[in-house]
Protein backbone atom coordinates (compact mmCIF):
# COMPACT_ATOMS: atom_id res chain seq x y z
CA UNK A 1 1.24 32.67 24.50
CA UNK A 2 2.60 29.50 25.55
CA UNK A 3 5.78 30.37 26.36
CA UNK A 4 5.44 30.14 29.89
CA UNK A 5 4.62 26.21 29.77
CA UNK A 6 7.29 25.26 27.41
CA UNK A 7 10.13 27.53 29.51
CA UNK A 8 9.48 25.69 32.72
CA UNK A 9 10.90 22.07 33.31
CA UNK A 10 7.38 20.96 35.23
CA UNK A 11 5.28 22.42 33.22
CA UNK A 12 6.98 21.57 29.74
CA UNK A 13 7.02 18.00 30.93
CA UNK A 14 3.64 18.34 32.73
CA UNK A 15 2.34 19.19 29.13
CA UNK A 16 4.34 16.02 27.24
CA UNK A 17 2.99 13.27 29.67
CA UNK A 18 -0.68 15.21 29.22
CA UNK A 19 -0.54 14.66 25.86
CA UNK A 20 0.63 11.10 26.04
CA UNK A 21 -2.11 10.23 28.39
CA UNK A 22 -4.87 11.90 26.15
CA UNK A 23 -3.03 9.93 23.03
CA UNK A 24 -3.60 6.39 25.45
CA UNK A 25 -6.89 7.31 25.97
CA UNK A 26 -7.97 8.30 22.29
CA UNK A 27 -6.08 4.94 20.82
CA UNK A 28 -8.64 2.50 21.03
CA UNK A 29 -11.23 4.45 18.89
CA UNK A 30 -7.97 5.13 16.92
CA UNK A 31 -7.29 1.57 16.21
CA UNK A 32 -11.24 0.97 15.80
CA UNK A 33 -10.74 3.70 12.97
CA UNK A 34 -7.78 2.45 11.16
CA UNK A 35 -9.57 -1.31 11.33
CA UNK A 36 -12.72 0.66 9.63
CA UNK A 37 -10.76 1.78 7.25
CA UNK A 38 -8.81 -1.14 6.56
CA UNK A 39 -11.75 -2.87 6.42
CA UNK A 40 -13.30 -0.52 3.74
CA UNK A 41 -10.38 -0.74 1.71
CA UNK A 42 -11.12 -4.35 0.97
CA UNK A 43 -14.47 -2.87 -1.31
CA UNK A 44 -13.04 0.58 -2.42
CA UNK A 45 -12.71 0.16 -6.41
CA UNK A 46 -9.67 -0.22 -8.35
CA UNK A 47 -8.53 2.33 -10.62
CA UNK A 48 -8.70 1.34 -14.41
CA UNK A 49 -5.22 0.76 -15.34
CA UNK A 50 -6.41 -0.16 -18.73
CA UNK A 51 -4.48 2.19 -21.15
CA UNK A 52 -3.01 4.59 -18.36
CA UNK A 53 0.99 5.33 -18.52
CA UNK A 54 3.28 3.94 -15.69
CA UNK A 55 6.98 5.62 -15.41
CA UNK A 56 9.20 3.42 -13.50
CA UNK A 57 12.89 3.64 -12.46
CA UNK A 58 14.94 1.26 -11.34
CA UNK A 59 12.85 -1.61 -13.35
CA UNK A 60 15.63 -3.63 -14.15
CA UNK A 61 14.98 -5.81 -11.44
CA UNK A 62 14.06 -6.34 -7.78
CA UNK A 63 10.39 -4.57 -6.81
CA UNK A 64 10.63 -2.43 -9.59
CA UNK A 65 10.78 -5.21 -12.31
CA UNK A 66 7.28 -6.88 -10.10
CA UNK A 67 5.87 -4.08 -10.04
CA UNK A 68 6.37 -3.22 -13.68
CA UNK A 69 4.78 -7.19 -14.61
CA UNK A 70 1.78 -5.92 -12.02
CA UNK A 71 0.77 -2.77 -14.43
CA UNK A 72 1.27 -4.90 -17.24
CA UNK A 73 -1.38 -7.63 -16.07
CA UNK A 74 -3.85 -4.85 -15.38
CA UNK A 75 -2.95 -3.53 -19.02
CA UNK A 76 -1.17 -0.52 -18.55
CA UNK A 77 1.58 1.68 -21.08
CA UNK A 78 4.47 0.96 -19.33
CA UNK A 79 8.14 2.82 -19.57
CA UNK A 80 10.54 1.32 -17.87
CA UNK A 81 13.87 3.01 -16.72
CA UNK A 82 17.55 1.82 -15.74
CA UNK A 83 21.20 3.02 -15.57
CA UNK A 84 22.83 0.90 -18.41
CA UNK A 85 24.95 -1.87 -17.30
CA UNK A 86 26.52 -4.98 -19.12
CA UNK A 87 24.23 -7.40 -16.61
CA UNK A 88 21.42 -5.17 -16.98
CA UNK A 89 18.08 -7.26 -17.55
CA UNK A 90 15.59 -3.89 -19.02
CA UNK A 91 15.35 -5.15 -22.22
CA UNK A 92 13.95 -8.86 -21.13
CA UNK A 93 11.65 -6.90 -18.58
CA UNK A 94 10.21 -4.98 -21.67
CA UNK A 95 9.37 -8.30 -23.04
CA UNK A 96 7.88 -9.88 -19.87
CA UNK A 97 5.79 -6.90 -19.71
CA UNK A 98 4.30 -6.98 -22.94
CA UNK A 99 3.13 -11.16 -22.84
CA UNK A 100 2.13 -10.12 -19.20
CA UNK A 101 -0.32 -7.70 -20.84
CA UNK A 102 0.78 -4.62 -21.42
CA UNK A 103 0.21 -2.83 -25.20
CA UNK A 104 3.17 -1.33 -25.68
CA UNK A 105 6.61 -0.53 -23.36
CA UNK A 106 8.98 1.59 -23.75
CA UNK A 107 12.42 0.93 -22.18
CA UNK A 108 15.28 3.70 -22.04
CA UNK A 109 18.78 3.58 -20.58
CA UNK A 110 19.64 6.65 -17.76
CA UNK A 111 21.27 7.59 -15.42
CA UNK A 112 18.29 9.50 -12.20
CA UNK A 113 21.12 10.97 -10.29
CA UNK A 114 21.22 13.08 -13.50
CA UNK A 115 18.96 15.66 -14.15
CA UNK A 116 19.02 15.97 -17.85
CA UNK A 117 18.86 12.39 -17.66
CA UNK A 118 15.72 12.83 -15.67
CA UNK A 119 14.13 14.98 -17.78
CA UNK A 120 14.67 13.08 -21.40
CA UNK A 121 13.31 10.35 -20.23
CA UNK A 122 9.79 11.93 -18.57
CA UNK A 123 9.81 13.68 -21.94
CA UNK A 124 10.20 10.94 -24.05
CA UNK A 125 7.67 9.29 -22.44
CA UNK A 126 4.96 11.92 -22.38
CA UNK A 127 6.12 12.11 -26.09
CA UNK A 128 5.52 8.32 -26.90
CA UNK A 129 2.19 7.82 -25.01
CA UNK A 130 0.69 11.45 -24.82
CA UNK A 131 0.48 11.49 -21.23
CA UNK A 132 1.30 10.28 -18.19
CA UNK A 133 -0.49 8.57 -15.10
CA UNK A 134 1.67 7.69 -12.79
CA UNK A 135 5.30 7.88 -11.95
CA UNK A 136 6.83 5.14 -9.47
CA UNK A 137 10.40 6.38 -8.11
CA UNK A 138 11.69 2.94 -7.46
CA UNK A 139 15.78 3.14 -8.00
CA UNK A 140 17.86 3.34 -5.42
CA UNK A 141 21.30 1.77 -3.58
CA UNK A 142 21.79 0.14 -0.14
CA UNK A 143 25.39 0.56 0.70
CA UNK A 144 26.03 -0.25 4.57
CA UNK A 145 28.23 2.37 6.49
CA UNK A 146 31.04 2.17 8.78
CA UNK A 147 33.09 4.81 10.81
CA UNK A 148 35.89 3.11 9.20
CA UNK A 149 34.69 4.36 5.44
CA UNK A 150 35.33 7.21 3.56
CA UNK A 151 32.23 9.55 3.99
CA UNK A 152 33.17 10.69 0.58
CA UNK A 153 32.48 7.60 -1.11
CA UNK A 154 28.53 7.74 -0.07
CA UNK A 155 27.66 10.61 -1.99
CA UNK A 156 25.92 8.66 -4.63
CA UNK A 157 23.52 7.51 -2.18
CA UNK A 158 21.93 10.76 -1.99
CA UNK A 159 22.04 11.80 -5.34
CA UNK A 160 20.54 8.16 -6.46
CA UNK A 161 18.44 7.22 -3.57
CA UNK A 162 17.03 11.07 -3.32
CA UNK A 163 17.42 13.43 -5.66
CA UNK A 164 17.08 10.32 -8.58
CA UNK A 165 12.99 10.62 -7.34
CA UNK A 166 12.79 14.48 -6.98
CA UNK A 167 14.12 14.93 -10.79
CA UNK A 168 11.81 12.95 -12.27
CA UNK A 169 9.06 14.20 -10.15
CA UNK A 170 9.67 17.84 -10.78
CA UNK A 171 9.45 17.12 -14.56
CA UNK A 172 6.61 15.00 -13.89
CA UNK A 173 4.03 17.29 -11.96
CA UNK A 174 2.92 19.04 -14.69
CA UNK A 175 1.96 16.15 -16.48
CA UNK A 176 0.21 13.95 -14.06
CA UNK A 177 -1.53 17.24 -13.24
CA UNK A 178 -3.21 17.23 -16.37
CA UNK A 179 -4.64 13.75 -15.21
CA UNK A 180 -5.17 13.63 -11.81
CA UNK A 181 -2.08 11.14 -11.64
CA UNK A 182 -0.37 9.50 -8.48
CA UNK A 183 3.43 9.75 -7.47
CA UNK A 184 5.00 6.35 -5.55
CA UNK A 185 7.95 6.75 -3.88
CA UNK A 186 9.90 3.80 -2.65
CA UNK A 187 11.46 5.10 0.69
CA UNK A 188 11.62 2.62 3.92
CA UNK A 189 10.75 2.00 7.14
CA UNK A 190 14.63 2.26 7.40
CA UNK A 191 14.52 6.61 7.24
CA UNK A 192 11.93 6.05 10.12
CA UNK A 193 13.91 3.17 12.16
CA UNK A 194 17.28 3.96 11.85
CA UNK A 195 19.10 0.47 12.27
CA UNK A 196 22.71 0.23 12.55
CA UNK A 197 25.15 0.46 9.94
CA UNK A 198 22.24 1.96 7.72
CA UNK A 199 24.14 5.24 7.92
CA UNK A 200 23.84 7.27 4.76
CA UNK A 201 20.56 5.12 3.15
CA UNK A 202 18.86 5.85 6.08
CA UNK A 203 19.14 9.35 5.70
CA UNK A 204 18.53 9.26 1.85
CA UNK A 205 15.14 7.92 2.46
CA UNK A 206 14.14 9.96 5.59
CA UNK A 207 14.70 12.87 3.61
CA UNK A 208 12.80 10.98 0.69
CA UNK A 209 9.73 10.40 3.62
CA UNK A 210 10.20 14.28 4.36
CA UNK A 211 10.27 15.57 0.71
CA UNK A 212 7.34 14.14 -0.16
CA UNK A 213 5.25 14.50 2.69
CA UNK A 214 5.61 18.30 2.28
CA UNK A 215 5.14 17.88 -1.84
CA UNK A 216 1.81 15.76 -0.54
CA UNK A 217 0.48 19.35 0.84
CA UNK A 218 1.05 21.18 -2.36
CA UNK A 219 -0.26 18.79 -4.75
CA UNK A 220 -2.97 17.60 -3.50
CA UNK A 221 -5.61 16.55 -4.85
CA UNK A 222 -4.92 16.41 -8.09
CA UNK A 223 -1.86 14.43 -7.09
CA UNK A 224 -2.16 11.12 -5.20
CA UNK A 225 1.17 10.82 -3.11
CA UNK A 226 1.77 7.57 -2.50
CA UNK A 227 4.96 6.68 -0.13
CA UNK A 228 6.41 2.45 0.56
CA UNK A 229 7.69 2.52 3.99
CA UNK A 230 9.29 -1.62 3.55
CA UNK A 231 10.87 -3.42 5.93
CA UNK A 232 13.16 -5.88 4.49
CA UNK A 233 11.99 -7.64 0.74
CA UNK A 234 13.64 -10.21 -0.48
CA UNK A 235 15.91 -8.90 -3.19
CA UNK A 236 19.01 -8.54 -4.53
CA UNK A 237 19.87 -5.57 -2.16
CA UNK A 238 19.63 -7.74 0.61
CA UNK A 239 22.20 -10.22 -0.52
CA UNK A 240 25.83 -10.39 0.36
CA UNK A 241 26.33 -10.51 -3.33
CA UNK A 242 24.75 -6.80 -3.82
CA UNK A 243 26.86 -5.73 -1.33
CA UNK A 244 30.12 -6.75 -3.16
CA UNK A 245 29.39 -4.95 -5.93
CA UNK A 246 29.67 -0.51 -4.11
CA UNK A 247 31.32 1.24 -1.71
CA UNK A 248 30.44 0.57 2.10
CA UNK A 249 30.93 -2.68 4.45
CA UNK A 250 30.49 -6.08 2.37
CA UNK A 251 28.34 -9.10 3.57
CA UNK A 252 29.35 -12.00 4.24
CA UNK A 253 26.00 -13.63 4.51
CA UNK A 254 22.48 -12.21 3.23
CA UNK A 255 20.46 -10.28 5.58
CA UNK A 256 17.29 -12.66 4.72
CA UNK A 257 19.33 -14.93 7.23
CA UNK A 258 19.25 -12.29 9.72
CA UNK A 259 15.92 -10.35 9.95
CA UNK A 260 12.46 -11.49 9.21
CA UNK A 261 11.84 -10.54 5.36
CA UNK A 262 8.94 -10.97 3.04
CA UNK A 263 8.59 -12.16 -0.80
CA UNK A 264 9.49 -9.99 -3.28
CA UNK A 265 6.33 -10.99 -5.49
CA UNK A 266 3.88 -10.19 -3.52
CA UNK A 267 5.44 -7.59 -1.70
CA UNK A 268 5.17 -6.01 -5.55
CA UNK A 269 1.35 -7.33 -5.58
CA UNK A 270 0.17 -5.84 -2.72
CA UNK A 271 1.84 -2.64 -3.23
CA UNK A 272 0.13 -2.25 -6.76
CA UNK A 273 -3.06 -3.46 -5.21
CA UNK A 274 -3.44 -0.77 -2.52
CA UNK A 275 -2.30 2.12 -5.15
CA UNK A 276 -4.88 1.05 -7.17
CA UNK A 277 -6.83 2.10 -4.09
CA UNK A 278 -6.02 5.17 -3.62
CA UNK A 279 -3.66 4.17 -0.60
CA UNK A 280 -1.03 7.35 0.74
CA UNK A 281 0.95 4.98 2.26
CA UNK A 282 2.08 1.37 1.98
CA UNK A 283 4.14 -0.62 4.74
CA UNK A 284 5.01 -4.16 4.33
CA UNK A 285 5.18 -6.72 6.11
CA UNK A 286 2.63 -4.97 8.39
CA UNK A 287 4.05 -5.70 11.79
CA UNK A 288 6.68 -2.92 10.36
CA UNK A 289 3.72 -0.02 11.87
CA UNK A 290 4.04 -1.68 15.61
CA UNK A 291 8.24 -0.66 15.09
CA UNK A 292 7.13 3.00 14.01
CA UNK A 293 4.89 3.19 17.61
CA UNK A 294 7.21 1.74 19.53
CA UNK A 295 9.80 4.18 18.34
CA UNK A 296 8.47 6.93 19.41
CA UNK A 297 6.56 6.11 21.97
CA UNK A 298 9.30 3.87 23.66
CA UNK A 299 12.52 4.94 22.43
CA UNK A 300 14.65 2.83 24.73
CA UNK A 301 12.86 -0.42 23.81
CA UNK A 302 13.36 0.56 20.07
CA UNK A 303 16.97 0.82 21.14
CA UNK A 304 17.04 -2.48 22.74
CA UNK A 305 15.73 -4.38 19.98
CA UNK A 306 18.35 -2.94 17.63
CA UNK A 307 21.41 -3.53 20.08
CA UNK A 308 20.05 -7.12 20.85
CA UNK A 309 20.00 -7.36 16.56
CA UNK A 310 23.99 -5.72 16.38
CA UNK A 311 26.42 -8.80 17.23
CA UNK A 312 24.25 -10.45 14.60
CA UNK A 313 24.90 -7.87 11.85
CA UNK A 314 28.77 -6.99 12.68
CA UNK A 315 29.13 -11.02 12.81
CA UNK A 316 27.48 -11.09 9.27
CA UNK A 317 30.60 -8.32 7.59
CA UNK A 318 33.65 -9.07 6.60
CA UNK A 319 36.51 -8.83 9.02
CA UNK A 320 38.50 -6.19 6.64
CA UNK A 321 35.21 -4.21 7.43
């Protein structure tokens, strides 16, 4: 039927620029609506975390270690999941969790780019606590790319940073079915943005944002899909440190030097608050929502920004990379 408008240069554009002018012209009750709700948020009621079951990965540290200390203070079952390693801190996060508040954690070694991995430790936890209530996909790795790298050496970045949160949530649905539960995902505003030398992690979590958008259709409502698009936290990923330790380009200073970032606690706080809420999506810091707009509504002043931001990052790698 439309055809015809789309075929034609004038008309196809004729329709775009239309569209963009009706978009101006709707986005101050837009913005009135999104204040509204932002507004209302501030009253909505918290969920009851007394005695509910939180699944988290990557809890060993970073977000997913605050986060895990934020369920415990509102007295939640917590299990807590990393890949065993000799520096690995899971068993002191256990600990912290339970003073914090929490009755009773359970804390298991695995590996979530494994899928029998994946599915022990859902089971085991449905097994200890009877149920589960919500499942936070937190682990994942931020190795920089560079032309100049063997594409090889990235795969792990997709099977950590994206299939490491479908496993679990596959094995998971059935269960937080049975009690309305909620699913966080920590993607980034990265797998919107795109910034240079993000390479393979950007892709990992755009096709995280994708997944779970389209799972958000299928599961809803008795699954609350919540997805973290974060700008940069301040981390251990972030660190020129972290970035010693994979594949990819290596740091010579931390990226906190280089980009605005924002505390890790109450990054964590926030982020806890607002699922508590009932919230479907979660960017921090906030000015992180202006970069989505201006991306694709001004693509060549996204660009800009970025390429004014580049002779900062290359100066910030090491010259072997």
């Amino acid at each position: 039927m439309y055809e015809a408008y789309f075929n034609n240069k004038f008309t196809n554009a004729l329709v775009f620029y239309t569209s963009l002018l009706l978009l101006f012209l709707v986005s101050p009750f837009l913005f009135l609506w999104e204040l509204i709700n932002n507004i209302g948020s501030c009253f909505r009621c918290h969920e009851n975390m007394t005695r509910k079951v939180v699944l988290i990965t990557g809890a060993s540290s970073g977000l997913g270690e605050l986060m895990a200390y934020e369920y415990a203070k509102r007295g939640a079952y917590l299990a807590v999941i990393a890949i065993k390693e000799p520096e690995s801190r899971l068993e002191q996060v256990a600990d912290k969790a339970r003073e914090l508040g929490s009755p009773d954690v359970l804390f298991m070694f695995a590996d979530v780019s494994k899928v029998d991995e994946c599915r022990m430790f859902v089971d085991e936890t449905v097994k200890h606590f009877g149920q589960l209530d919500h499942l936070v996909c937190n682990a994942g790795i931020g190795p920089l790319y560079s032309i100049n790298h063997d594409v090889i050496k990235f795969a792990p970045v997709m099977d950590i940073n994206f299939w490491g949160s479908v496993y679990p949530t596959h094995f998971a649905i059935s269960h937080l079915m049975k009690t309305n539960g909620k699913i966080i995902v920590n993607a980034s505003c990265a797998g919107v943005l795109n910034p240079p030398k993000g390479g393979f992690y950007n892709a990992s979590k755009a096709a995280l944002i994708s997944f779970y958008e389209s799972l958000r259709f299928e599961v809803s409502p008795k699954i609350t899909i919540t997805i973290l698009t974060l700008g940069f936290i301040q981390t251990n990923i972030i660190t020129a440190k972290y970035s010693t330790k994979g594949v990819g380009a290596h740091l010579r200073k931390d990226f906190g030097d280089i980009f605005p970032t924002m505390g890790a606690e109450p990054c964590a706080k926030a982020i806890v608050n607002r699922i508590c809420k009932g919230a479907t999506s979660i960017t921090e810091p906030k000015f992180i929502k202006a970069l989505f707009l201006i991306k694709f509504l001004f693509p060549r002043l996204h660009s800009f920004y970025f390429n004014m931001f580049l002779p900062s990052i290359n100066s910030s790698l090491k010259r072997d990379d």
